[in-house]
Protein backbone atom coordinates (compact mmCIF):
# COMPACT_ATOMS: atom_id res chain seq x y z
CA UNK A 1 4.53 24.18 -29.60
CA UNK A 2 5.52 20.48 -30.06
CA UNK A 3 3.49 17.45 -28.21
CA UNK A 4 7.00 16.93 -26.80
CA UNK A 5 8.19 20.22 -25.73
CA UNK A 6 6.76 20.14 -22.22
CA UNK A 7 9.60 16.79 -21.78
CA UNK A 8 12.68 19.05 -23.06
CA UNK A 9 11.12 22.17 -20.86
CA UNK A 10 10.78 19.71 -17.94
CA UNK A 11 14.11 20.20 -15.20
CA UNK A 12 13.00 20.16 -11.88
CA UNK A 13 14.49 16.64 -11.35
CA UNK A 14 17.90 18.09 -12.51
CA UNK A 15 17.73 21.40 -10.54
CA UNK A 16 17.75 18.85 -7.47
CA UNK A 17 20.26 16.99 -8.91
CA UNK A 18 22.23 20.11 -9.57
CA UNK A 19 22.63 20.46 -5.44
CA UNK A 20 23.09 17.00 -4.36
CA UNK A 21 20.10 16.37 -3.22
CA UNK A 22 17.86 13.93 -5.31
CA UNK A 23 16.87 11.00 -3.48
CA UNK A 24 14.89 8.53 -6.08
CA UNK A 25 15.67 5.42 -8.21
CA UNK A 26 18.57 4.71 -5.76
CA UNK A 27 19.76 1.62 -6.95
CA UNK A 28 19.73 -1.78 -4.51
CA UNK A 29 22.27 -4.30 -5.00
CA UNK A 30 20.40 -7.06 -2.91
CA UNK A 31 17.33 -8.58 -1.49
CA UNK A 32 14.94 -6.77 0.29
CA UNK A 33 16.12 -8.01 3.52
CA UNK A 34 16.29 -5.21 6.75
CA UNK A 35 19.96 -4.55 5.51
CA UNK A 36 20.60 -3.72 1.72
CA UNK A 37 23.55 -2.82 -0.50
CA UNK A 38 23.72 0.30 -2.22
CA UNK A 39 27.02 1.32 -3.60
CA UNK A 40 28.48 -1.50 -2.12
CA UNK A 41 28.18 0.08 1.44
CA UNK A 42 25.34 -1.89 3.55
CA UNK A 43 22.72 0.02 5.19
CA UNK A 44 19.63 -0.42 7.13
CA UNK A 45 16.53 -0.49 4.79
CA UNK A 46 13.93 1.47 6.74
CA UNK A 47 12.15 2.34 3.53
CA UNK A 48 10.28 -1.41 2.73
CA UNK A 49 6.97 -2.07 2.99
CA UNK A 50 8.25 -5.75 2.89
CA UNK A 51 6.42 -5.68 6.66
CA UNK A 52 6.77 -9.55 7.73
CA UNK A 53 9.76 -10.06 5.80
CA UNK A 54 8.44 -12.50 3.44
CA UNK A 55 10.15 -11.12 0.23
CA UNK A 56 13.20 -12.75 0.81
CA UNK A 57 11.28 -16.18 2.99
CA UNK A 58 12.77 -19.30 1.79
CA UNK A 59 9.47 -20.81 1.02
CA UNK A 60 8.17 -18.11 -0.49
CA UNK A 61 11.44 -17.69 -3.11
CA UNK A 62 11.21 -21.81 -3.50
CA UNK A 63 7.42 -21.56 -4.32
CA UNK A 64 8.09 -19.23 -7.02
CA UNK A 65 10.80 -20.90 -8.55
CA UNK A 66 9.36 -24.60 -8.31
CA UNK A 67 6.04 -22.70 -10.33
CA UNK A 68 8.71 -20.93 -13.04
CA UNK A 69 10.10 -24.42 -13.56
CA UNK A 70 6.75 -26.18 -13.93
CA UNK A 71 4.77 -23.27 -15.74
CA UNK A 72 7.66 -21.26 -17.42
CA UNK A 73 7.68 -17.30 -16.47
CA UNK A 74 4.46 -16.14 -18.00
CA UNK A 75 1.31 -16.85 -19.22
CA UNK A 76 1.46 -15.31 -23.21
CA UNK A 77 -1.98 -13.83 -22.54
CA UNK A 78 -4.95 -12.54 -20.20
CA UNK A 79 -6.86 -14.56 -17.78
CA UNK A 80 -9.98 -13.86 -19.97
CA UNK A 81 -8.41 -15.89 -23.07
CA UNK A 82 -5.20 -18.34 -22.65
CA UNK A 83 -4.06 -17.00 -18.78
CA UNK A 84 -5.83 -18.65 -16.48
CA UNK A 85 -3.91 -21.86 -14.91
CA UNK A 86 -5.10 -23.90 -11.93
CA UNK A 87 -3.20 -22.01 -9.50
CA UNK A 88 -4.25 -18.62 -10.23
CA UNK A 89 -7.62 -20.44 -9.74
CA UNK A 90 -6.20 -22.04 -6.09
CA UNK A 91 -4.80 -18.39 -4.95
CA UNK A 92 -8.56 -17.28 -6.08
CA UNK A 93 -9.89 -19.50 -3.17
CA UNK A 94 -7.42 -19.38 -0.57
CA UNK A 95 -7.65 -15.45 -0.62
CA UNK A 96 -11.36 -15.80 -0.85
CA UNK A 97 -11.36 -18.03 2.45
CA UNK A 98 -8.57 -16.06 3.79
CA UNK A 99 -10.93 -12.38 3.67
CA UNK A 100 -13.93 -14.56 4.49
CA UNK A 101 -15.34 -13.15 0.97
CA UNK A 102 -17.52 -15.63 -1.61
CA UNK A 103 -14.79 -14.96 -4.18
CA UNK A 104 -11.78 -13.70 -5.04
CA UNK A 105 -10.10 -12.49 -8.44
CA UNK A 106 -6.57 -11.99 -9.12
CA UNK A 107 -5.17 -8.63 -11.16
CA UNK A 108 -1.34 -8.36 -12.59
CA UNK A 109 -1.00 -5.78 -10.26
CA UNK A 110 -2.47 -3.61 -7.53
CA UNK A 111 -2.79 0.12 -9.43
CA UNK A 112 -4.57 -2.02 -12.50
CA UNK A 113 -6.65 -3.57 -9.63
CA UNK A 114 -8.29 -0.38 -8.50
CA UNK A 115 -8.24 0.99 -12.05
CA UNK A 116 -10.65 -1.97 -12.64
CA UNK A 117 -12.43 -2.24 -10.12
CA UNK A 118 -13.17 1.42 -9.21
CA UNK A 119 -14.42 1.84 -12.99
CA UNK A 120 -16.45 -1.16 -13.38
CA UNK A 121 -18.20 -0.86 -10.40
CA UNK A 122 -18.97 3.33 -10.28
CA UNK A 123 -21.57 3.52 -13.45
CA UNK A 124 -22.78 6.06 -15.12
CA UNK A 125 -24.66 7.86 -12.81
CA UNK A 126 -23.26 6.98 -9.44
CA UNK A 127 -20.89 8.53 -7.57
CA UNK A 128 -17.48 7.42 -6.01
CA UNK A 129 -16.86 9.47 -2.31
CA UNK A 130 -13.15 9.28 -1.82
CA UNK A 131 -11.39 10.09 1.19
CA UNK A 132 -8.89 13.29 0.22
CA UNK A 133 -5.55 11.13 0.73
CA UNK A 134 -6.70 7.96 -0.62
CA UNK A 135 -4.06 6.24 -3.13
CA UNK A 136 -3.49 7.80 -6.63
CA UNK A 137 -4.74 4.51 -8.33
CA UNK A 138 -7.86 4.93 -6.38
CA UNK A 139 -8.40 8.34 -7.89
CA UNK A 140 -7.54 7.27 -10.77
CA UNK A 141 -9.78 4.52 -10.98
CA UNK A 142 -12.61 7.50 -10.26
CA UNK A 143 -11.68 9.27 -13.02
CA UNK A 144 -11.96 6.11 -15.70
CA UNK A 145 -15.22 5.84 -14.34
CA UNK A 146 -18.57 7.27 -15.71
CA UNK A 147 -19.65 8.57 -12.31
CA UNK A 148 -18.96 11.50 -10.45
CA UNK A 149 -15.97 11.52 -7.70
CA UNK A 150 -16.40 13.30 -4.48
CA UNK A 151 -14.19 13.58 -2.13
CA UNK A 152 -14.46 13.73 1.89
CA UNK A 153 -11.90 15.31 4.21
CA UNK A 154 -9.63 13.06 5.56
CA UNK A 155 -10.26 10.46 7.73
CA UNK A 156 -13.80 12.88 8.43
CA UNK A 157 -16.76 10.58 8.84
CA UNK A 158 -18.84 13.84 9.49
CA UNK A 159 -17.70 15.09 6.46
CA UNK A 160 -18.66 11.99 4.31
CA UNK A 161 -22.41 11.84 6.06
CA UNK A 162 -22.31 15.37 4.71
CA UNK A 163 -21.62 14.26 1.35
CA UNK A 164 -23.87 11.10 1.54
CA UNK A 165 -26.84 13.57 2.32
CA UNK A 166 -26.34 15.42 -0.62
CA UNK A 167 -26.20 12.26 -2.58
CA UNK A 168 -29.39 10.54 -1.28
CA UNK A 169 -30.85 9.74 -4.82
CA UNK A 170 -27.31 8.19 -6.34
CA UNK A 171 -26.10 5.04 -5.91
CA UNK A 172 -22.99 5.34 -3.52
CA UNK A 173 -19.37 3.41 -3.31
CA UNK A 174 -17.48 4.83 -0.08
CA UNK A 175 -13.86 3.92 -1.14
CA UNK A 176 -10.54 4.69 1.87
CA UNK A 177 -7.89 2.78 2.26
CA UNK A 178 -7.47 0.91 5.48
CA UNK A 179 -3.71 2.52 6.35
CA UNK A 180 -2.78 5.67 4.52
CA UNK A 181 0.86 4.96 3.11
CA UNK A 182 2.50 7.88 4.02
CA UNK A 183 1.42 8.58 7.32
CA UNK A 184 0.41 4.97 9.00
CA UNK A 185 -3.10 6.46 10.04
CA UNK A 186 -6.37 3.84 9.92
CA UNK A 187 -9.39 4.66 8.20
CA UNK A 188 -11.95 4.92 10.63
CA UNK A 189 -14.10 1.99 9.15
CA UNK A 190 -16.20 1.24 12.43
CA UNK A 191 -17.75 4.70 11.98
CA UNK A 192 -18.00 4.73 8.27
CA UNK A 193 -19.99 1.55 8.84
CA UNK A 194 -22.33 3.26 11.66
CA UNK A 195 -23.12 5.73 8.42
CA UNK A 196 -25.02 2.93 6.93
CA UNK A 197 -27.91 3.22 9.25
CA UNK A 198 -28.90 6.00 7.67
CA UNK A 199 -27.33 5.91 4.43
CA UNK A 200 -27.08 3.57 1.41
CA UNK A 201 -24.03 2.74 0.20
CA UNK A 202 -21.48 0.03 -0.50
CA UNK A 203 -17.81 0.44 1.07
CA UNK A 204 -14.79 -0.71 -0.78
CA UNK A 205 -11.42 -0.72 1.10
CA UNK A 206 -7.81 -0.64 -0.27
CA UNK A 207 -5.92 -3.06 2.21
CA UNK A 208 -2.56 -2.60 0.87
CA UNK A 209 -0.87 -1.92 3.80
CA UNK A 210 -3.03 -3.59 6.18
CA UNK A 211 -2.93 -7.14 5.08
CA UNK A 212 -0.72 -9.39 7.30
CA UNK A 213 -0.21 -6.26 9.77
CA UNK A 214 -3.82 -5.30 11.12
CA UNK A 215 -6.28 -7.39 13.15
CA UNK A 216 -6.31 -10.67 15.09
CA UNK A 217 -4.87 -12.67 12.23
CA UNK A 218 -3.68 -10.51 9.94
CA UNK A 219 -6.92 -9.87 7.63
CA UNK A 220 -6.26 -6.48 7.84
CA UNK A 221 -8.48 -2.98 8.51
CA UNK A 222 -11.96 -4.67 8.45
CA UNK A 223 -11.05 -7.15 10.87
CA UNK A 224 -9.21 -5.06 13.08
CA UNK A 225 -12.74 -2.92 13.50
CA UNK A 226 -14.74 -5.81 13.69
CA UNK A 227 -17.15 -4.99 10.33
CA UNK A 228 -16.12 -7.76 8.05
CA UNK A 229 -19.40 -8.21 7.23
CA UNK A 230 -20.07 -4.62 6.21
CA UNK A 231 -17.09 -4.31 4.22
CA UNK A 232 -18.70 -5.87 0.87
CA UNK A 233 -15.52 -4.91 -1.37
CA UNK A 234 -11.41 -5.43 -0.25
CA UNK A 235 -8.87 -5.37 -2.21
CA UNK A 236 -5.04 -5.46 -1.72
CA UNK A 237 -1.96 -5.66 -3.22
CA UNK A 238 0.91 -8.33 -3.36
CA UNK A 239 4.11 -5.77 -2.94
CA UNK A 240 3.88 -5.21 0.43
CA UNK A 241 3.55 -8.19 3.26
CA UNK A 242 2.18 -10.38 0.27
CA UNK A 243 5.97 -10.43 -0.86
CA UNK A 244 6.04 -10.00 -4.60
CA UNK A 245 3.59 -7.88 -6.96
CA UNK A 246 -0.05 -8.39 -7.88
CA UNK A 247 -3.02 -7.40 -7.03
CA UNK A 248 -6.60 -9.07 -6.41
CA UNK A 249 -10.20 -8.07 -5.15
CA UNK A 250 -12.32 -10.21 -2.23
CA UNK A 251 -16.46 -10.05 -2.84
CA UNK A 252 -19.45 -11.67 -3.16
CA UNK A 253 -20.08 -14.18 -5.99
CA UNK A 254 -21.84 -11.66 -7.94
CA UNK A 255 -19.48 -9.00 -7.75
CA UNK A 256 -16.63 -11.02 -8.78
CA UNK A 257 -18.53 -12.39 -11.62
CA UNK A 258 -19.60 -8.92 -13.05
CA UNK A 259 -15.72 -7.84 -12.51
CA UNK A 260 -14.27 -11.05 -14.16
CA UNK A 261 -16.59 -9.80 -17.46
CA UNK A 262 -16.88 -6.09 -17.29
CA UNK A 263 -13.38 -5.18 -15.82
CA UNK A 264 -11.02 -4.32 -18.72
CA UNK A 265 -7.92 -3.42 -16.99
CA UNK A 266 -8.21 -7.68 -16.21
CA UNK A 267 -9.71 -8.58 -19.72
CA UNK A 268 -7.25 -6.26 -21.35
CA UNK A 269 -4.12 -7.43 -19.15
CA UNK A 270 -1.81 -10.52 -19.77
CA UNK A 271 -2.04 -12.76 -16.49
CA UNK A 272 -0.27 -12.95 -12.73
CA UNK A 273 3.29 -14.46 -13.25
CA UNK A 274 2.84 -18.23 -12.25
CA UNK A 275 5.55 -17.84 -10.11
CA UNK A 276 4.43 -14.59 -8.07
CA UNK A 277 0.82 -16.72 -8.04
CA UNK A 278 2.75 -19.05 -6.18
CA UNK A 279 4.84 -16.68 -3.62
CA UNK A 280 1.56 -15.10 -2.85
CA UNK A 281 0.27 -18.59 -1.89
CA UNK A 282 2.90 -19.39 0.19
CA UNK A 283 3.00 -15.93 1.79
CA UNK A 284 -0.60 -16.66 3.12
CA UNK A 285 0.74 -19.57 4.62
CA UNK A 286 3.38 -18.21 6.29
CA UNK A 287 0.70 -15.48 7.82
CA UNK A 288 -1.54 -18.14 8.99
CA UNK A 289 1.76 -19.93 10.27
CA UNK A 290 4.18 -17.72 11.87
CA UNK A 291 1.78 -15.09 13.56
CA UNK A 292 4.84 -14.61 15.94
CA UNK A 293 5.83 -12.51 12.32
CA UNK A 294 2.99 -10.06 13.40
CA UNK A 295 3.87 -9.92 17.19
CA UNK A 296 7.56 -9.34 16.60
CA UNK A 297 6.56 -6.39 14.05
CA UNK A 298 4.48 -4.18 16.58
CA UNK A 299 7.16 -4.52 18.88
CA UNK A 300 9.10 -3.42 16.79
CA UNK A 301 6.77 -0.58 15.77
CA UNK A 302 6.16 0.55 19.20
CA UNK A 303 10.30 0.83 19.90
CA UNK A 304 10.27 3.03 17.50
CA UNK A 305 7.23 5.10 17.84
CA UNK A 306 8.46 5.76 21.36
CA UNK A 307 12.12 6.14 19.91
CA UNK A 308 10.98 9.16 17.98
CA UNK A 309 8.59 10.96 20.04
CA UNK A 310 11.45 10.75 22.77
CA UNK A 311 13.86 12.66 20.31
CA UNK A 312 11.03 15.32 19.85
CA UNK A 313 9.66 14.18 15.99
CA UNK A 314 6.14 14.65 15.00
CA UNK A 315 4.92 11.37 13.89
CA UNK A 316 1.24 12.82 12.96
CA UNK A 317 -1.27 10.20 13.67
CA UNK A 318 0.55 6.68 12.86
CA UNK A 319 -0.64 3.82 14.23
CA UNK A 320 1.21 1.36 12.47
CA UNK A 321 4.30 -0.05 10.99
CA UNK A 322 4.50 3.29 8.75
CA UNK A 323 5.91 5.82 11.00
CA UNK A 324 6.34 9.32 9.44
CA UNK A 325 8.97 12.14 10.31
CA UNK A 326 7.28 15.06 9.47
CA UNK A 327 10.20 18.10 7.94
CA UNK A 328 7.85 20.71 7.09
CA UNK A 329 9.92 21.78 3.78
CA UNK A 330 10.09 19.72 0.44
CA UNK A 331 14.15 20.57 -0.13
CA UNK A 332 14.67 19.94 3.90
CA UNK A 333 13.13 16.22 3.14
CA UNK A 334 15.43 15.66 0.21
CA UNK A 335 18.30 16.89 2.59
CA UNK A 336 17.40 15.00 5.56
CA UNK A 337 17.32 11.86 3.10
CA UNK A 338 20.50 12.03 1.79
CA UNK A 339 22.59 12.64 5.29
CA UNK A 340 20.34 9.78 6.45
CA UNK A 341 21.89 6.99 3.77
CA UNK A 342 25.60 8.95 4.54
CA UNK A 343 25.33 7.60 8.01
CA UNK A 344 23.76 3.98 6.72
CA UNK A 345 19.93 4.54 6.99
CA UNK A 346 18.02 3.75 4.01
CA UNK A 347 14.57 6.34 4.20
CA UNK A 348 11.73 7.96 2.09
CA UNK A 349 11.91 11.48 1.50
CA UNK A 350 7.98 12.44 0.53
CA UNK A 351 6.89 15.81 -0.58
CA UNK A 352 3.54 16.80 -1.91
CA UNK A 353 1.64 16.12 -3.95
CA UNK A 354 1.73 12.36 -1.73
CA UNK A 355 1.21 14.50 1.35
CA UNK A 356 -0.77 17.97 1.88
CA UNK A 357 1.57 21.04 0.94
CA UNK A 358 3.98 22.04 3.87
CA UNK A 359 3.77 18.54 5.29
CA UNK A 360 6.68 17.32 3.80
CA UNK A 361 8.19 14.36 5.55
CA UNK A 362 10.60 11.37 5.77
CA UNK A 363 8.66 7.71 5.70
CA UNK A 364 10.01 4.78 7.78
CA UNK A 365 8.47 1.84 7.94
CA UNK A 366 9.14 -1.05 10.04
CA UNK A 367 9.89 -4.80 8.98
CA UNK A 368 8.93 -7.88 11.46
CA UNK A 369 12.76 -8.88 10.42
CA UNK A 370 14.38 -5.45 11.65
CA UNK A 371 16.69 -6.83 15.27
CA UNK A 372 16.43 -4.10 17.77
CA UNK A 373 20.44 -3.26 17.57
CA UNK A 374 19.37 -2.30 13.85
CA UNK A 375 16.39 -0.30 14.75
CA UNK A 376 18.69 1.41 17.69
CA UNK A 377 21.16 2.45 14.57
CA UNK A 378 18.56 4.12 12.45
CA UNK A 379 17.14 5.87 15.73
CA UNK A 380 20.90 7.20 16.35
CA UNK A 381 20.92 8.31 12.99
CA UNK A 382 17.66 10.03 12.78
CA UNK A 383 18.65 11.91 15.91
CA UNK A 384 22.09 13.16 14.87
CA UNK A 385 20.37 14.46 11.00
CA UNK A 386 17.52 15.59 12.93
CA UNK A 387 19.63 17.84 15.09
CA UNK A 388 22.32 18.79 12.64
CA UNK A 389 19.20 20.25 10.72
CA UNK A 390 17.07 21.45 12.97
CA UNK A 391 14.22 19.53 13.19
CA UNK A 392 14.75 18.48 16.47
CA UNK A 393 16.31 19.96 19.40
């Protein structure tokens, strides 16, 4: 058997596309603004995790393009050689101050970011315990490492003290993300922290979708619970309210300057764009700026939430901007998809292995940027696939 064989053998992609139902690499003829072209018809884009709307802010687009014109479009190497320009070294400090961490370092993007950090920091000899739905980069990043990876039922704090028992002579990284990306459920970090009383261990959050949307400014999971402090490791990612793509890590000084050495998906890397450096710059601005951003988005999050449950959808446990329609059945997603863009709502179909088998579902998520009348229109829509299918009554 050929090295290749398994590609030519591989069809389930077509078999979907065989019945009209495959619902990826749709292509988007505009901005990432609440309403986006795709084959020239406009529809509402309820499938961006652009939450505050800044991909398409005017001073985030003119940061980056007054950086392209003074620093050209890349950097020709990593940040360990011939990358590193002043404002990769300015973004370093303003998300430092901005997380209330020592330091900061800045990855090319988010997966690399966990890959990195997850390895360098989980030895040889110490274990990583991973919540079970926790992104794929962070499991990935477990399995680059020399440790051992457990993982803890989800969003089970009993569970990972069980774990952490059995582990008393290892030296422990809790890792979660602060909102799960498919269903919009919160890690419970105030009782992960309340472990530590008893336990050892160092906690490392994955703010992707947190940043900009959770707590009293924005700063995401930690500061929504209150345990900044206990939360010695965040990092996040620039593709969501950020509003371009990157990634970066928030620490103490000593952390950072073991990662900035050690961490080879950064050594190994060519640099941050110098004009996504800058977006990302400007994007923290507009946070610190425009919190009205933040309001407007959980009102718009709670018309919805309430939209839903009114028409009789199971929305699991979200409790943020990422509000799940759980289908049940993988082809019934696909389906549900597909008559939602026929009647001008732009959605995620998502089928395991992203959520548990049988929990198949379709992923909105909600923009700061959405107007109500647009919201209204994907509700309407939901409600007429959702009954022509049978998911609701």
């Amino acid at each position: 058997m050929g090295i290749f064989d398994k590609c030519k053998e591989y069809d389930d992609p077509q078999k979907i596309r065989d019945v009209g139902l495959y619902p990826y690499f749709r292509v988007i003829q505009s901005q990432q603004d609440p309403e986006v072209i795709i084959d020239g018809k406009t529809v509402v884009m309820c499938g961006s995790n652009n939450y505050l709307g800044l991909a398409s802010h005017p001073k985030v687009k003119e940061a980056a393009a007054q950086a392209v014109q003074k620093y050209g479009t890349g950097c020709a190497g990593s940040r360990f050689l011939n990358g590193t320009l002043d404002i990769h070294v300015e973004l370093e400090e303003k998300l430092a101050d901005f997380f209330r961490k020592e330091e900061a370092l800045v990855y090319a993007t988010g997966y690399q970011t966990n890959l990195g950090v997850i390895s360098t920091l989980v030895g040889r000899g110490d274990v990583a315990l991973s919540d079970r739905q926790n992104h794929a980069s962070i499991v990935d990043g477990c399995r680059l490492s020399y440790g051992s990876l457990k993982k803890f039922k989800h969003n089970d704090p009993e569970d990972l003290e069980r774990l952490l028992e059995n582990e008393k002579d290892r030296d422990k990284l809790v890792i979660v993300d602060g909102v799960f990306s498919m269903e919009g459920d919160i890690a419970p970090l105030g009782d992960i922290v309340a472990l530590k009383k008893n336990h050892d261990f160092g906690i490392m959050v994955d703010d992707a979708h947190g940043i900009g949307v959770l707590g009293k400014t924005g700063r995401g999971s930690a500061e929504h619970f209150d345990v900044e402090d206990d939360v010695e490791v965040i990092m996040g990612t620039y593709s969501k309210s950020l509003a371009t793509i990157g990634g970066f890590v928030a620490a103490s000084s000593d952390i950072i300057e073991y990662l900035k050495h050690i961490s080879r998906s950064m050594i190994f890397s060519a640099s941050l764009a110098p004009g996504m450096t800058a977006a990302v710059s400007a994007a923290l601005d507009i946070i610190d700026q425009e919190p009205e951003r933040r309001e407007q988005l959980w009102r718009n999050t709670h018309k919805m939430m309430e939209g839903f449950t009114s028409m009789g959808f199971d929305i699991g446990d979200s409790a943020t901007p990422i509000i799940p329609g759980i289908v049940g059945d993988d082809l019934l997603a696909f389906k549900f998809a597909i008559m939602l863009q026929e009647e001008g709502v732009f959605a995620n179909p998502i089928p395991p292995p992203a959520t548990p088998p049988g929990r198949a579902l379709i992923r909105t998520s909600v923009m700061a940027t959405h107007t109500f009348e647009q919201l209204d229109r994907v509700l309407e829509a939901f409600g007429k696939v959702g009954k022509a299918v049978g998911v609701i009554s």
